[in-house]
Protein backbone atom coordinates (compact mmCIF):
# COMPACT_ATOMS: atom_id res chain seq x y z
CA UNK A 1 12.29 71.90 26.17
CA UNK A 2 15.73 70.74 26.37
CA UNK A 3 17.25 68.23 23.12
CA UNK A 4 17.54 65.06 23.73
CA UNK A 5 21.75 65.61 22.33
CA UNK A 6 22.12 67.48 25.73
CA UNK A 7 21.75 63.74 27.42
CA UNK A 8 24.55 62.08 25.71
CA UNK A 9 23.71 58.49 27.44
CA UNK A 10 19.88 58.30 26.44
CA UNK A 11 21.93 58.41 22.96
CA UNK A 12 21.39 61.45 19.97
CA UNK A 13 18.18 63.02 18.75
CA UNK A 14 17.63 60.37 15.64
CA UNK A 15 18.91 57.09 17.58
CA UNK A 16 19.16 56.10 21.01
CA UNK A 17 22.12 53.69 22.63
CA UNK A 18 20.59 50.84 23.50
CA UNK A 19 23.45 50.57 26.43
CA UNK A 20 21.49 53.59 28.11
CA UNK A 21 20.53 53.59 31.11
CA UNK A 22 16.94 52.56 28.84
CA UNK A 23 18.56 50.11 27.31
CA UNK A 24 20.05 48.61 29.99
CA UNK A 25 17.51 48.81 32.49
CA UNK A 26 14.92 47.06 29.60
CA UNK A 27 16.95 44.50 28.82
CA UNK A 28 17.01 43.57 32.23
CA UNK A 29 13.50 43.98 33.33
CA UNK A 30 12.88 41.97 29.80
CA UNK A 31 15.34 39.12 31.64
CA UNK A 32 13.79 39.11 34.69
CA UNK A 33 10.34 38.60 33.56
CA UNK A 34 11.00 36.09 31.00
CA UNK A 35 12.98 34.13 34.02
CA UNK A 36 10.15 34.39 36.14
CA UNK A 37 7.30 33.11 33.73
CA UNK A 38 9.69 30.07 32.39
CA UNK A 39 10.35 29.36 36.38
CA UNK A 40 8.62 30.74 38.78
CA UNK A 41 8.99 28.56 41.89
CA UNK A 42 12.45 28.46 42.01
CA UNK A 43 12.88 32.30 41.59
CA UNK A 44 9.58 32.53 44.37
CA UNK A 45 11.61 30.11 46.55
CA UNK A 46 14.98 32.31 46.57
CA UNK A 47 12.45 34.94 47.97
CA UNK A 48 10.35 33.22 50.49
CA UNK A 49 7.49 32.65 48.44
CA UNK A 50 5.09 29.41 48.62
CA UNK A 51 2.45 28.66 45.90
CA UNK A 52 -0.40 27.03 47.94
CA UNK A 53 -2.72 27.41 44.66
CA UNK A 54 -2.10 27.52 41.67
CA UNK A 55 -4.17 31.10 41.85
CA UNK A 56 -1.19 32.56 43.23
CA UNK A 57 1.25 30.88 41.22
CA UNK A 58 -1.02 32.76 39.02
CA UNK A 59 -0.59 36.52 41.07
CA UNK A 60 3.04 35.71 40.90
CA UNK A 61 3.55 35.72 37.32
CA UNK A 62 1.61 38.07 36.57
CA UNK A 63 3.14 40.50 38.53
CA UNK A 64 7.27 39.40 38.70
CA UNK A 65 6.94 38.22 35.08
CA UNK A 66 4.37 40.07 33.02
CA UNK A 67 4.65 43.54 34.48
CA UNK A 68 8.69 42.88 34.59
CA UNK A 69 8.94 42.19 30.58
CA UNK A 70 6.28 44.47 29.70
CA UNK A 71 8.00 47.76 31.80
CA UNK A 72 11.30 46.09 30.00
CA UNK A 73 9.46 46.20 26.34
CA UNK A 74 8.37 49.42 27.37
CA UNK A 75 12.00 50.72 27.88
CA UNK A 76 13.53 49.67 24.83
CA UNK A 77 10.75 51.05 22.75
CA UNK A 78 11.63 54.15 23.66
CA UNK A 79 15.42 53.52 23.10
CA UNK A 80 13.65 54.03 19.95
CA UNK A 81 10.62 56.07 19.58
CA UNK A 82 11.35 59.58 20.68
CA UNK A 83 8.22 60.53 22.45
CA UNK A 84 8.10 57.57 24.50
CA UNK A 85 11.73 58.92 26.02
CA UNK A 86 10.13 61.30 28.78
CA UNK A 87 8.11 58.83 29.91
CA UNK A 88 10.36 56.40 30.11
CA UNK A 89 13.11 58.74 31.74
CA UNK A 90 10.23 59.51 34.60
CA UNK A 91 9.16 56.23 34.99
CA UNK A 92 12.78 54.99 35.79
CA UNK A 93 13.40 58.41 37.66
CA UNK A 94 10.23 57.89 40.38
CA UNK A 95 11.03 53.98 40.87
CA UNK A 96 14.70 54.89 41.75
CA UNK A 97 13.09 57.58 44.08
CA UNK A 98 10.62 54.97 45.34
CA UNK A 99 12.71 51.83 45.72
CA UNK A 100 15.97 52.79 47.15
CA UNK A 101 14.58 53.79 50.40
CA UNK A 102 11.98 51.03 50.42
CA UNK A 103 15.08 48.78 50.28
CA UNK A 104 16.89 50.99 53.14
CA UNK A 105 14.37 50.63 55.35
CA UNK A 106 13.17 46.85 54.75
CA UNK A 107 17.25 46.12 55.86
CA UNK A 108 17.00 47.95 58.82
């Protein structure tokens, strides 16, 4: 298994940059889910999105917000806890994979 030194921006073995590419991307999943829950229907508006209900105000926030801040807390826990790294590394790794051609295709 390879050290975590040989991946000089995920930080050394004992501490982690938090201006990784974990870092980073936390902070800004953290951001965009906080954002979301404080306002949500002028963030669902920018998108196209009308809350009928409050029900899927609801949906909304739950997804955009909560699972945006939680992935973010996620991230920069394992800026510091070392086992968490992999995961993290392969979470960011297969969304990458996943999302850049979603986003290809949805502007064709």
């Amino acid at each position: 298994m390879p050290s975590w030194t040989q991946f000089p921006l995920l930080g050394t073995e004992n501490h982690t940059k938090l201006d990784g590419p974990l870092g980073v991307s936390g902070v800004a999943c953290v951001a965009i889910g906080i954002t979301v829950l404080v306002y949500p229907e002028p963030i669902a508006a920018q998108i196209g999105y009308e809350f009928s209900t409050p029900r899927r105000q609801g949906e909304f926030m739950t997804f955009y917000g909560g699972f945006y801040a939680g992935i973010g807390l996620f991230l920069l826990a394992a800026t510091r806890a070392r086992s968490l790294r992999p995961g993290a590394v392969a979470f960011l790794a297969c969304s990458a994979t996943v999302a850049i051609p979603v986003r290809v295709y949805s502007l064709i």
